[in-house]
Protein backbone atom coordinates (compact mmCIF):
# COMPACT_ATOMS: atom_id res chain seq x y z
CA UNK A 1 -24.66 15.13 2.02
CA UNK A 2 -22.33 15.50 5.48
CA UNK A 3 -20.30 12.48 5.80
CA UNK A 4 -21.63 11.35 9.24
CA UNK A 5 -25.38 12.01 8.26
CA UNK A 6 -24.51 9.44 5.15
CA UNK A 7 -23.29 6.95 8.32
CA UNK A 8 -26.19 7.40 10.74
CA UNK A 9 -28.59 6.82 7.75
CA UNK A 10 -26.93 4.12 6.47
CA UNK A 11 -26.88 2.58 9.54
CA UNK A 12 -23.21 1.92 9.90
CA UNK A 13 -22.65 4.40 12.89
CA UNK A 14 -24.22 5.09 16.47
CA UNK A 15 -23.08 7.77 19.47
CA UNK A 16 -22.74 7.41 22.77
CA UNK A 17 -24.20 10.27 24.63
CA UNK A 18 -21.97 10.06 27.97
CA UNK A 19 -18.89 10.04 25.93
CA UNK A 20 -19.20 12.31 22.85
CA UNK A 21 -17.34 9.36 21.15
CA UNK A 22 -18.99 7.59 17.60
CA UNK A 23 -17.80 4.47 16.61
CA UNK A 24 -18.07 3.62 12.94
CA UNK A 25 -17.51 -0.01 10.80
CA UNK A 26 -16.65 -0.24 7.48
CA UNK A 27 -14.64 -3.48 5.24
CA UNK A 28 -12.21 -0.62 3.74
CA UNK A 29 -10.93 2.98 5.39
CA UNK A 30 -8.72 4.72 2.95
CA UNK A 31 -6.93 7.75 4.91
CA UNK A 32 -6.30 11.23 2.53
CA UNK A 33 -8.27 12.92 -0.07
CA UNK A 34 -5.99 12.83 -2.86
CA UNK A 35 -4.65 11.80 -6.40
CA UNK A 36 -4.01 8.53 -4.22
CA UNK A 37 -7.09 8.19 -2.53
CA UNK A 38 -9.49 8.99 -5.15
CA UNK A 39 -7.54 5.94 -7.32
CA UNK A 40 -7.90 3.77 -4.98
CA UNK A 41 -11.45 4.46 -3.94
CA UNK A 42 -12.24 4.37 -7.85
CA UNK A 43 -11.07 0.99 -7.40
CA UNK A 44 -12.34 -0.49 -4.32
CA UNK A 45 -15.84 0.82 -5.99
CA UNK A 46 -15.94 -0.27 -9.45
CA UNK A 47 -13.58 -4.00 -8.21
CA UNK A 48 -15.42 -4.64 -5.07
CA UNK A 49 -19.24 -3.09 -5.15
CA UNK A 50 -20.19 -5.44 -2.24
CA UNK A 51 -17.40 -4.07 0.29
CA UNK A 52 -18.49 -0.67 2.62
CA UNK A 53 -15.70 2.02 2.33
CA UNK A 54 -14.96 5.47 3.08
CA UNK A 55 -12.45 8.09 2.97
CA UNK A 56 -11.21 10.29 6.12
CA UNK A 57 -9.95 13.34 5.24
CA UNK A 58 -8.47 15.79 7.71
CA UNK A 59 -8.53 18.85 6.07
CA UNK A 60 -11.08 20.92 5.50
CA UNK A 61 -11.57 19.72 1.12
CA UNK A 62 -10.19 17.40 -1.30
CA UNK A 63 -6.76 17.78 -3.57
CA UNK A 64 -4.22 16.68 -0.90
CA UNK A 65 -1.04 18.67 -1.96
CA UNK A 66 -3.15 20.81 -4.16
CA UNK A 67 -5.53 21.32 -1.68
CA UNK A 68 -2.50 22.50 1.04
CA UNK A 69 -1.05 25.60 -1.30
CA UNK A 70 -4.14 27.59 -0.61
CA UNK A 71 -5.86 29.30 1.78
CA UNK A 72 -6.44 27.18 4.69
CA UNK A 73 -7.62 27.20 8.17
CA UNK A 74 -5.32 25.27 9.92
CA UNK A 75 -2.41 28.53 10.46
CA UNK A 76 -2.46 31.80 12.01
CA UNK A 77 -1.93 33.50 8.59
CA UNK A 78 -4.09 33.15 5.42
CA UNK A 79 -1.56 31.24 3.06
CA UNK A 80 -2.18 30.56 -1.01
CA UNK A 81 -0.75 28.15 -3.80
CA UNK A 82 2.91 29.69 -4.33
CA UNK A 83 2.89 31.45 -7.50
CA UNK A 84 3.16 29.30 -10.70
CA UNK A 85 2.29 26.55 -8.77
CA UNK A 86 1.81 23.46 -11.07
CA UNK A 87 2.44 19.37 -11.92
CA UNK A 88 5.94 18.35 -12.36
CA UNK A 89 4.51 15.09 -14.06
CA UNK A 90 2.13 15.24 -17.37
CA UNK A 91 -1.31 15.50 -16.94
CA UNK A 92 -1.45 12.30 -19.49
CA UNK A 93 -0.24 10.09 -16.47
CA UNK A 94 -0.59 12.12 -13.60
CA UNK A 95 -4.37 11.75 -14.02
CA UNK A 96 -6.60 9.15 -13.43
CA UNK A 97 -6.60 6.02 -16.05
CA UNK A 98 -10.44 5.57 -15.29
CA UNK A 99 -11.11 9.30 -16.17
CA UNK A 100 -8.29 11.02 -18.43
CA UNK A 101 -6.97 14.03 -18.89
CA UNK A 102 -8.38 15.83 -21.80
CA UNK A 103 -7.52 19.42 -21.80
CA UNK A 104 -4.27 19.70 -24.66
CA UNK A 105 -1.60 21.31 -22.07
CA UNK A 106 0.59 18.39 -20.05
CA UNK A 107 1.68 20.33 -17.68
CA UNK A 108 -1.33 22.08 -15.65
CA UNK A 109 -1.61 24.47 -13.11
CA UNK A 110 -2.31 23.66 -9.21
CA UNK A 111 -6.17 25.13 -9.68
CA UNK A 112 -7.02 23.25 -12.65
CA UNK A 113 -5.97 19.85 -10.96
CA UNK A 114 -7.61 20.80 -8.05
CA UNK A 115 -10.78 21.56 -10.12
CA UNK A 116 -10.41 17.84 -12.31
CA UNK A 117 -9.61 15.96 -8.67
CA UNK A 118 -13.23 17.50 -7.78
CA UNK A 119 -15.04 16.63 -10.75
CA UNK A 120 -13.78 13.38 -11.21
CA UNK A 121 -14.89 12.36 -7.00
CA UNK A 122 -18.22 14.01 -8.49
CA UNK A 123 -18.81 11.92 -11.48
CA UNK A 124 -18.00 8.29 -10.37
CA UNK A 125 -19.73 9.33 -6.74
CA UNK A 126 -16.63 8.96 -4.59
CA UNK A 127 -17.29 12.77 -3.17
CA UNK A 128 -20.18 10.93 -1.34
CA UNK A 129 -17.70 8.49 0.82
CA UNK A 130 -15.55 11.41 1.99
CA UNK A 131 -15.85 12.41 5.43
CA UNK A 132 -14.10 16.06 5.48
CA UNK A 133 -11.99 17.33 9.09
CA UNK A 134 -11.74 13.93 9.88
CA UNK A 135 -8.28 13.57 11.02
CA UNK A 136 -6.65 10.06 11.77
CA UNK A 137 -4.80 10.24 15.05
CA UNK A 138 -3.73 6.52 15.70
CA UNK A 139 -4.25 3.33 13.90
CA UNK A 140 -4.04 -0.09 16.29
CA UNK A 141 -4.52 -3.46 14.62
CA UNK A 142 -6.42 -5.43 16.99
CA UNK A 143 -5.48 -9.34 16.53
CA UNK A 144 -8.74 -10.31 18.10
CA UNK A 145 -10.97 -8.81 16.51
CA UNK A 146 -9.28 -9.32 13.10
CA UNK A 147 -9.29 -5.17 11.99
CA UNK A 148 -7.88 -2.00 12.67
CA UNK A 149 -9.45 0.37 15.13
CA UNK A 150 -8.77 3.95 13.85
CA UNK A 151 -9.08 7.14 16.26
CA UNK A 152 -10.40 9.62 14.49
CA UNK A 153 -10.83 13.57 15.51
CA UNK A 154 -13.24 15.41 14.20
CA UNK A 155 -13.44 18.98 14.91
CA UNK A 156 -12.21 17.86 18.58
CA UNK A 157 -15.55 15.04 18.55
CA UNK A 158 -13.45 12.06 19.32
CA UNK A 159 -14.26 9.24 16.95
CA UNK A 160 -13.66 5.52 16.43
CA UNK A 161 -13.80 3.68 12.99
CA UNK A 162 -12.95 -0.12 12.97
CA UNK A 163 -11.96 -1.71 9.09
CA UNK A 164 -10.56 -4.72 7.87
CA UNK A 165 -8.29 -2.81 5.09
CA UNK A 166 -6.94 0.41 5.95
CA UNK A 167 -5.42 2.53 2.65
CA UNK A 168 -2.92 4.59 3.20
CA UNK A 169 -3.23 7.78 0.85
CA UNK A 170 -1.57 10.33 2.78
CA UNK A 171 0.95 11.33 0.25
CA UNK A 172 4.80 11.67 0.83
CA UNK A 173 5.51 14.50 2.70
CA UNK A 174 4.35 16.78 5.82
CA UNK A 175 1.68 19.34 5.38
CA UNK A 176 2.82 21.23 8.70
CA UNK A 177 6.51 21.24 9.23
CA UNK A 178 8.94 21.69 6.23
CA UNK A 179 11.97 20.49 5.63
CA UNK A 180 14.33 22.40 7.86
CA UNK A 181 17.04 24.93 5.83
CA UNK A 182 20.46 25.22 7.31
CA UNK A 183 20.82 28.30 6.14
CA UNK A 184 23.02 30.62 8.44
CA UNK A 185 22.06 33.86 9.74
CA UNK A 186 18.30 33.05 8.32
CA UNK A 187 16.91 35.01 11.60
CA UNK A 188 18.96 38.22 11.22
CA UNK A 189 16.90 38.44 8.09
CA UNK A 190 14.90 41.88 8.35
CA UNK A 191 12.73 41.39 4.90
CA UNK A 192 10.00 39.02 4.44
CA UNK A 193 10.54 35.06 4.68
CA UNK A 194 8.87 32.63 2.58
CA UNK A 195 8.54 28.84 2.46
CA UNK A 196 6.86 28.18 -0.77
CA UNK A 197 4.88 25.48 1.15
CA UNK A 198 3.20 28.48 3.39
CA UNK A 199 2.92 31.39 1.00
CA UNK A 200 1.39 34.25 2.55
CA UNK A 201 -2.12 35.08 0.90
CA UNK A 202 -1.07 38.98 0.92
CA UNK A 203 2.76 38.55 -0.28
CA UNK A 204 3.55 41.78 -2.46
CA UNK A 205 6.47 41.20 -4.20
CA UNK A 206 6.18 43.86 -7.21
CA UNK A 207 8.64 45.89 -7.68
CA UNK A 208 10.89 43.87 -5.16
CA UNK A 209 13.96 41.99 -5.04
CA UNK A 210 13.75 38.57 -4.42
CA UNK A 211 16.32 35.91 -3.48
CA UNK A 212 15.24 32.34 -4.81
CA UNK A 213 17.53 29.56 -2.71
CA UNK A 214 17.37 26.23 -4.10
CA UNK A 215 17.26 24.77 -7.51
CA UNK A 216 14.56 22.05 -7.40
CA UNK A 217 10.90 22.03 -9.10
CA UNK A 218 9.52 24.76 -6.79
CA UNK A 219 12.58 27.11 -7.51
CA UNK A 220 12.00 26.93 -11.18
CA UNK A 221 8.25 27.30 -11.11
CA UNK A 222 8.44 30.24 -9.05
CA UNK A 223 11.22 32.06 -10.87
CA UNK A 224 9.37 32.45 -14.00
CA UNK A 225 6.05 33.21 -12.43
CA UNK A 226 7.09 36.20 -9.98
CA UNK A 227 8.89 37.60 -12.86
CA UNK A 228 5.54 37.76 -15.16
CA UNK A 229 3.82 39.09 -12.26
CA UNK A 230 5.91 42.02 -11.81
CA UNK A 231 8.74 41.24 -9.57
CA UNK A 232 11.70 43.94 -9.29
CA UNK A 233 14.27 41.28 -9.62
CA UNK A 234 14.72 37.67 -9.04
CA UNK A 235 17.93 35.64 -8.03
CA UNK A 236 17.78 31.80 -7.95
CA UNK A 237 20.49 31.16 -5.59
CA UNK A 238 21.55 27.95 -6.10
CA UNK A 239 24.27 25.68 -4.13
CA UNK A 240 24.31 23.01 -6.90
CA UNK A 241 22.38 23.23 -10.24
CA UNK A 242 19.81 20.73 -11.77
CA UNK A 243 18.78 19.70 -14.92
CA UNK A 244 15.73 21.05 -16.42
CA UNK A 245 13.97 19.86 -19.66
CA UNK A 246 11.21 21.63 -21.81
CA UNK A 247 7.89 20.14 -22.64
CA UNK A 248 6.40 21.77 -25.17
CA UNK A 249 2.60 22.48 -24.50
CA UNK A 250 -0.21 22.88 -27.29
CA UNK A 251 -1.68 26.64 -27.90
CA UNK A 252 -5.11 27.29 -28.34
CA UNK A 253 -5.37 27.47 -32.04
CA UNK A 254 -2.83 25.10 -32.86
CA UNK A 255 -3.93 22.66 -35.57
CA UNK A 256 -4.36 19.33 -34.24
CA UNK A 257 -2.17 16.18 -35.08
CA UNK A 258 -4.10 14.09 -38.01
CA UNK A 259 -4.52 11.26 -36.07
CA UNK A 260 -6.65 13.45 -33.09
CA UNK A 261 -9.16 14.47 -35.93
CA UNK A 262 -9.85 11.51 -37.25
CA UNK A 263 -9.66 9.01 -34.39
CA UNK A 264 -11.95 8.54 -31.30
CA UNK A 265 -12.02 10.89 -28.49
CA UNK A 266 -11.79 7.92 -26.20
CA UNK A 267 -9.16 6.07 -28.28
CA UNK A 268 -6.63 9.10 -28.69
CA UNK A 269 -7.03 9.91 -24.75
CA UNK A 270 -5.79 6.12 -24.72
CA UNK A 271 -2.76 6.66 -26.76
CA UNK A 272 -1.41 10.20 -25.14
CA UNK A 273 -1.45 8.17 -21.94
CA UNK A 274 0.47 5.73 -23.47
CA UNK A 275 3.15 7.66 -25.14
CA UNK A 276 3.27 9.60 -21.93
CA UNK A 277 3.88 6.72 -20.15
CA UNK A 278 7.04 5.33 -22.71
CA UNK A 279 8.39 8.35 -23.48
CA UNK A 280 9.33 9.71 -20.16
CA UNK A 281 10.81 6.49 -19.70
CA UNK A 282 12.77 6.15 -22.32
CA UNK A 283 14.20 9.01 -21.33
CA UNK A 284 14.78 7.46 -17.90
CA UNK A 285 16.79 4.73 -19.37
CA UNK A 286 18.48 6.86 -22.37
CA UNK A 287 19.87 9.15 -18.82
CA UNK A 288 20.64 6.08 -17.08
CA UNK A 289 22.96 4.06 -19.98
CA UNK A 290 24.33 6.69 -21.66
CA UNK A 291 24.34 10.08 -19.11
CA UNK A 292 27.39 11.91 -20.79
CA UNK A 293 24.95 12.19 -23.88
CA UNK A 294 21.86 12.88 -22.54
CA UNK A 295 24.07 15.54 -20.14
CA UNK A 296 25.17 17.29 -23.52
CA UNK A 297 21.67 16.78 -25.30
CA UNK A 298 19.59 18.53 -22.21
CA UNK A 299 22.27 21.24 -21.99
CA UNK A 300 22.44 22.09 -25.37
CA UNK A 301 18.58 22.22 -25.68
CA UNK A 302 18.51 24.95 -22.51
CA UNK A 303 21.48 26.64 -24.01
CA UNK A 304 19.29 27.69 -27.28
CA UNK A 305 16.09 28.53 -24.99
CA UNK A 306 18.64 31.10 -23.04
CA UNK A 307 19.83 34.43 -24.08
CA UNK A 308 23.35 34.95 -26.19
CA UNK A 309 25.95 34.74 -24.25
CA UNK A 310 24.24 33.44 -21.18
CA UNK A 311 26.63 31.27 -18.87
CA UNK A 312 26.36 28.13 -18.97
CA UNK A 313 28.80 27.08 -16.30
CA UNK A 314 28.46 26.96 -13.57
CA UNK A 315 24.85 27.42 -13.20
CA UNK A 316 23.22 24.63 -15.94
CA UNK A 317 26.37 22.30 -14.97
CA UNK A 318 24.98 19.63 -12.52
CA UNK A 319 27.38 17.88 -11.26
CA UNK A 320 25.82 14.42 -10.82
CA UNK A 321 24.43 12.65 -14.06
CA UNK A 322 20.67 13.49 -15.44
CA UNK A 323 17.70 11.04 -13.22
CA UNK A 324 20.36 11.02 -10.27
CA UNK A 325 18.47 13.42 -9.04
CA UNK A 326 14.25 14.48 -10.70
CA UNK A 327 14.72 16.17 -14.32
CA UNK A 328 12.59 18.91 -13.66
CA UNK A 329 10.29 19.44 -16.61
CA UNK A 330 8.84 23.15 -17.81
CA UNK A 331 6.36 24.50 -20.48
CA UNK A 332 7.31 26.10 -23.56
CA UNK A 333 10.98 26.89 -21.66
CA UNK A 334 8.88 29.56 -19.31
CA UNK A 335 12.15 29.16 -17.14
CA UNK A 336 14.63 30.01 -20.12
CA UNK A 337 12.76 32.49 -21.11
CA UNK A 338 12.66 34.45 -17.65
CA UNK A 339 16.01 35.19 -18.27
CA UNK A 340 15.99 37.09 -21.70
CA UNK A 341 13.99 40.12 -19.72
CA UNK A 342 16.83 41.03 -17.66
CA UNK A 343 15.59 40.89 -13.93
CA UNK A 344 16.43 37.10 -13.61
CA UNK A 345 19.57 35.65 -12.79
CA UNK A 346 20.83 32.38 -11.33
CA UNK A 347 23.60 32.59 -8.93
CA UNK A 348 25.70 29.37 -8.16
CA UNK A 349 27.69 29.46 -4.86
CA UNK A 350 27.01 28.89 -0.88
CA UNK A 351 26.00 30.99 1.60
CA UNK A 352 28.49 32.94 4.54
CA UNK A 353 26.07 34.46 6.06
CA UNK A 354 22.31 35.87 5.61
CA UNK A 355 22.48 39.90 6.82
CA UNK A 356 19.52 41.97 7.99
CA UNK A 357 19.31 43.32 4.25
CA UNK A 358 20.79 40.13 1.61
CA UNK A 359 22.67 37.04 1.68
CA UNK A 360 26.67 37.57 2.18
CA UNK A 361 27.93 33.83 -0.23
CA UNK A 362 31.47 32.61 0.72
CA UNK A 363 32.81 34.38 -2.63
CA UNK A 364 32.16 37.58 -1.35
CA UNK A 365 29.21 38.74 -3.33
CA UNK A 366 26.59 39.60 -1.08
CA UNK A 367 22.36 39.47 -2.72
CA UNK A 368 20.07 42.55 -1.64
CA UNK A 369 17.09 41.14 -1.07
CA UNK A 370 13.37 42.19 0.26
CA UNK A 371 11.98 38.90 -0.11
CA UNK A 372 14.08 35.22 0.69
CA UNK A 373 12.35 32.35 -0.18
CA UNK A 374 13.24 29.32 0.97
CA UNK A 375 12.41 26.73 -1.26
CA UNK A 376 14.68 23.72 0.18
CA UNK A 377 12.50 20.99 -0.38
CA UNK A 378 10.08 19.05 1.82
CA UNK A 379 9.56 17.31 4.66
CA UNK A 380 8.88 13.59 4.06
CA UNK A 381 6.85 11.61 5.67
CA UNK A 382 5.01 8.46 5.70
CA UNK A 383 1.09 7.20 6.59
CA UNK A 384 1.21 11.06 7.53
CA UNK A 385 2.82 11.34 10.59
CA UNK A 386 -0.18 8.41 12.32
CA UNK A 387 1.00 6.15 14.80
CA UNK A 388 0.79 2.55 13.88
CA UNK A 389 0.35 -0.12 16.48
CA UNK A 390 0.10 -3.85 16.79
CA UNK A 391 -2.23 -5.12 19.89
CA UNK A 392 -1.04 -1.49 21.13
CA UNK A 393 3.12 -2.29 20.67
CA UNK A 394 5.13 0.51 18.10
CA UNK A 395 5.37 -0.52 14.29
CA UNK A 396 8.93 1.37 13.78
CA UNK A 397 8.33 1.64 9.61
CA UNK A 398 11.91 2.59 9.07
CA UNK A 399 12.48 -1.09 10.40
CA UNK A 400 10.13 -2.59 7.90
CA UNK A 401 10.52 -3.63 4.31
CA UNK A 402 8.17 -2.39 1.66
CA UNK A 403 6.11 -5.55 -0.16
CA UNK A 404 5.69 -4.79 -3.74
CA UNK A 405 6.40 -1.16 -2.74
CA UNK A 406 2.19 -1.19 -1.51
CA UNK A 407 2.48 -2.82 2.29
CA UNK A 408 5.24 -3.50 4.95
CA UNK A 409 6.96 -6.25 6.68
CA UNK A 410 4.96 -7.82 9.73
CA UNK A 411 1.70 -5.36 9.75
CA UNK A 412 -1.67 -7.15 8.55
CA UNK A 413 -4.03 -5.45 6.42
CA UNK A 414 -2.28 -2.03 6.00
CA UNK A 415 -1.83 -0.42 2.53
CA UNK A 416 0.78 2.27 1.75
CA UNK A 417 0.17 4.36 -1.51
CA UNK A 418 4.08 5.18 -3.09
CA UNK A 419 4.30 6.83 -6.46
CA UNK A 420 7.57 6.89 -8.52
CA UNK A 421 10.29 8.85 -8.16
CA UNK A 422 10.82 8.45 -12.47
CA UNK A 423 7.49 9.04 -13.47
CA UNK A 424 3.94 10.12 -12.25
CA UNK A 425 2.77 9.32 -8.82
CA UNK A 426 -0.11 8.29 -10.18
CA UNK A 427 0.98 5.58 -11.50
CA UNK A 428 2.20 4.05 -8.29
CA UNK A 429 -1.20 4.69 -7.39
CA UNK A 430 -2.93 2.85 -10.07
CA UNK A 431 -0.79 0.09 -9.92
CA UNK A 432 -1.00 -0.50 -5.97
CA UNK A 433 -4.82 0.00 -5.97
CA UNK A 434 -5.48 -2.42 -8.22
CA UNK A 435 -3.29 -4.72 -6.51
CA UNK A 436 -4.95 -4.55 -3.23
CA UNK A 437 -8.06 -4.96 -4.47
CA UNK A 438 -7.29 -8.34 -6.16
CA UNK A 439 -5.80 -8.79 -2.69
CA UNK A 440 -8.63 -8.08 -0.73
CA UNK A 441 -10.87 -9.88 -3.55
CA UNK A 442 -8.45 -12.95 -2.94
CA UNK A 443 -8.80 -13.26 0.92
CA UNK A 444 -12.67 -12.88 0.76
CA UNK A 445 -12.27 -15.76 -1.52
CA UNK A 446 -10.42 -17.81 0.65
CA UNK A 447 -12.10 -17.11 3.78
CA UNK A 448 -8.77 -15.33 5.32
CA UNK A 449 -8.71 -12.58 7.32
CA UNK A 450 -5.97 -11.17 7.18
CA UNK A 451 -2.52 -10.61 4.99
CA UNK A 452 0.49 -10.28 6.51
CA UNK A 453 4.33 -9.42 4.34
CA UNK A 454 6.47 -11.28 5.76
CA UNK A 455 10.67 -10.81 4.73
CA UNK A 456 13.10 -13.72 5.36
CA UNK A 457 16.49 -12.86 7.20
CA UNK A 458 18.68 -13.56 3.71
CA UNK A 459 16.03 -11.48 2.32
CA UNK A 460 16.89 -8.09 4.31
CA UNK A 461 20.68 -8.66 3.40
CA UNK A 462 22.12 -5.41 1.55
CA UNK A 463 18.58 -3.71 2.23
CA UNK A 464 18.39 -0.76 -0.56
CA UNK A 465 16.67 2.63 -0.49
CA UNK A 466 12.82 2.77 -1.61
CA UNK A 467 13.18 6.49 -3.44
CA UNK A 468 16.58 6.38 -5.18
CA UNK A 469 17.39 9.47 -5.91
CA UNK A 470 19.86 12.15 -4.63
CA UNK A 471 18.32 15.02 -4.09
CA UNK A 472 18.94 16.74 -0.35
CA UNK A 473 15.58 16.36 0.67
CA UNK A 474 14.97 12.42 -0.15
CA UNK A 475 17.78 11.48 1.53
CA UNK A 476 16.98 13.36 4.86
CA UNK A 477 13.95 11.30 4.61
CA UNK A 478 14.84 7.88 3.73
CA UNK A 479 15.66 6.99 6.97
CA UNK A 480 11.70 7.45 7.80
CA UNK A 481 10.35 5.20 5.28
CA UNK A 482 10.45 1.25 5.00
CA UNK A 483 13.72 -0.62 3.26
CA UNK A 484 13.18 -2.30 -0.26
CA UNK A 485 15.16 -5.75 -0.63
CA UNK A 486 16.91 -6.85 -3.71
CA UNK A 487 14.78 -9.56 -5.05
CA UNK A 488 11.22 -10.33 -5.60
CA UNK A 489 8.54 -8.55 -4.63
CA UNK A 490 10.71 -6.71 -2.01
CA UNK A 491 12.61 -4.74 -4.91
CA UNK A 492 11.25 -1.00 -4.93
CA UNK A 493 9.14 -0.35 -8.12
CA UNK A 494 10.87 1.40 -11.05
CA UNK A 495 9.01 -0.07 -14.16
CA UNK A 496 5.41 1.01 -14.20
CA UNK A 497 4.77 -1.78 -17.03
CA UNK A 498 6.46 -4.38 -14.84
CA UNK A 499 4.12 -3.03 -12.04
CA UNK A 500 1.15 -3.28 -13.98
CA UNK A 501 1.16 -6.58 -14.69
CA UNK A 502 2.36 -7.62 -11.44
CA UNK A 503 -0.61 -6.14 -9.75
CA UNK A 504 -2.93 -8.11 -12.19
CA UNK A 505 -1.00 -11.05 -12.76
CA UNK A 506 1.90 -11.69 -9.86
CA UNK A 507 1.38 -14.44 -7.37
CA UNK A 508 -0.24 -13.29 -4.14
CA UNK A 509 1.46 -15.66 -2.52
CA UNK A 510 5.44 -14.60 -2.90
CA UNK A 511 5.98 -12.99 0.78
CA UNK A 512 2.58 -12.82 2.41
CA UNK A 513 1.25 -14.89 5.08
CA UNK A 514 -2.59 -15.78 5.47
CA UNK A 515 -4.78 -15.83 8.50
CA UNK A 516 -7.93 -17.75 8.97
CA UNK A 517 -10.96 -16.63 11.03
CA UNK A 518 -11.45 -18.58 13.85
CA UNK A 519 -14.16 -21.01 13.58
């Protein structure tokens, strides 16, 4: 049923004729159609069955960055999920608590999350709250009428929704603009150029040589895939290496563990998620205590994946410690094994100069190519590129701090969905969800309308970075999301257990403010 019909019949929308313009109410508007909006509509639904929500998507289906590496109609060229595309995160805890993952692989390709995203909306009804090319173009909190007035366009029909809880599940990064190469000479190129986050629909790349720069998630799912699918020959150019891990993924046919025939469906679902959710992080802290180890141990695992003889240094020797930057993780060593066919290679160096036909690297090699991809990372961004105003004055959310990593310093009401940077974003999502439902449960309860973070001046001292990592394209974009403090509920989340029971259990009270409706 069309979003807007669902509205009209509900009786929660009318039109004015003169102006084209519809103005909607609902208690909660969660922005974004995916992994983080579908948790937190799950949520809202099953927590708060009383409260009117819906979701405003601007695209044209669900899957949010699943949903963008396909063919779309928002660019002047058909574009397609990059090849290989996949989850960098296990399935276990990238999916959804309420609804687990049960397919045996971990690690799952772009369609077949795309395909689980869509039946999970259809099974727990959430596909009926989402209002498709519905794109958020301003959000103004409105301190007398208690709520936030959203302008909405739809299909260039100018819209208006009004909420008391807007949700934030726009993701991380920008769907339109990527992060920005410096790469010199890119223009002069006279092949084919490819971002992996716009990858032509018609690309032909058999038979061709291809130049790979960057060394990040997307540069190792590509590699391996192109070279399956035919490619002449495949360099991952790389200016610094990363560290890459192997997850092994079960085979149709494989005998299953003892304790998966003989236990519950339900209860051994329950226990991958849970040893999906430890392991990883023991790895997290076994990288962060003892990193000259776990830098051998990761290392020497690639090194038997690889062919005889392959060189190790410089091109598997990071040279920062494992977690500084995201261990990227790969099936049954597809990336290893890329290289024992002969038309991969991994060259470590910088670039002089890119040349009408290949890539000229300051030590005088030069790479023939017919194809450059760029795949440099992304663009992020926060509540999606949407202007946020207070009574119509500029929220600046590089000023702000993030509370409890879910909402920011001095704006009422306003939700921001952040994963983790050391485990699945879906966790962040889980954990923030549930914690602004008990929220919004809590000021129903109380009578207040509305909750507002608020940071003390010793607080802010020594602000620290929300995503701590290294990698190129987090820091160009910290300086466009909020601080985290040092203490309290100001610290940026890091401990999904911690964050857990904080959203269930953690006083409500530690760094918000309450309003009361006037009487």
């Amino acid at each position: 049923m069309n979003g807007d019909l669902l509205i009209d019949q509900l009786g929660n929308g009318h039109a004015n004729e003169h102006t084209e313009s519809y103005t909607h109410d609902f208690d909660i508007v969660i922005v974004g159609a995916g992994v983080s909006a579908i948790t937190a509509a799950y949520q809202v639904q099953h927590c708060l069955p009383h409260v009117t929500y819906t979701i405003l998507e601007g695209r044209h289906e669900l899957g949010g960055t699943w949903s963008l590496f396909k063919a779309s109609f928002e660019f002047e060229v058909n574009i397609q999920q990059y090849p290989g595309i996949r989850s960098d995160s296990d399935l276990h805890t990238y999916g959804f608590s309420f609804n687990p993952w049960d397919k045996p692989n971990p690690i799952a390709t772009g369609e077949s999350i795309t395909k689980y995203m869509r039946s999970t909306t259809r099974k727990f009804g959430i596909d009926k709250n989402i209002s498709f090319k519905h794109k958020v173009t301003a959000a103004d909190w409105r301190s007398d009428e208690q709520r936030w007035r959203l302008e909405v366009d739809n299909e260039g029909r100018r819209k208006v929704y009004w909420a008391k809880f807007v949700i934030m599940g726009t993701g991380y990064y920008d769907y339109e603009k990527p992060l920005k190469a410096d790469i010199p000479g890119l223009e002069c190129f006279q092949g084919i150029r490819v971002h992996p986050q716009f990858w032509p629909e018609d690309l032909d790349y058999k038979g061709k040589k291809m130049v790979i720069i960057g060394s990040g998630a997307t540069a190792v799912t590509i590699l391996p895939a192109v070279v399956e699918n035919g490619v002449g020959s495949v360099t991952q150019l790389q200016r610094s290496p990363g560290y890459i891990f192997n997850m092994p993924q079960q085979k149709p046919g494989d005998p299953l563990p003892y304790y998966q025939r003989v236990l519950p469906r339900w209860m051994v679902l329950k226990w991958l998620r849970f040893q999906f959710v430890l392991g990883p992080y023991i790895l997290y802290l076994l990288c962060r205590t003892f990193p000259n180890f776990m830098r051998w141990f990761i290392r020497s695992q690639a090194k038997k994946a690889l062919p005889k003889g392959f060189p190790m240094d410089p091109s598997l020797q990071p040279n920062y410690n494992p977690w500084d930057q995201r261990l990227c993780f790969v099936p049954d060593n597809d990336f290893f094994s890329a290289f024992h066919t002969g038309r991969a290679r991994i060259v470590t160096d910088t670039i002089k100069a890119v040349t009408e036909d290949g890539i000229e690297l300051n030590s005088g090699e030069k790479l023939e190519a017919d194809i450059i991809v760029t795949a440099t990372g992304l663009n992020l961004q926060v509540c999606g590129g949407i202007p946020i105003t207070l009574d119509g004055k500029p929220v600046h959310l590089p000023d702000c701090y993030a509370w409890r990593a879910t909402m920011v310093s001095g704006v009422p009401n306003l939700a921001l969905i952040i994963g983790y940077i050391n485990a699945s974003w879906t966790l962040g999502a889980d954990s923030s969800s549930r914690l602004i439902v008990r929220l919004y449960k809590y000021l129903e309860d109380n009578k207040y309308s509305n909750a507002t973070p608020h940071i003390s001046e010793e607080e802010k001292k020594d602000p620290v970075q929300m995503l701590n990592l290294k990698s190129t394209y987090v820091k160009a974009g910290n300086s466009k999301v909020p601080h985290a403090g040092k203490t309290g509920p100001w610290k940026p989340r890091e401990n999904y257990f911690f964050d857990s029971w904080s959203a269930n259990r953690a006083r409500l009270e530690d760094g918000l403010e309450f309003g009361k409706v006037a009487t």
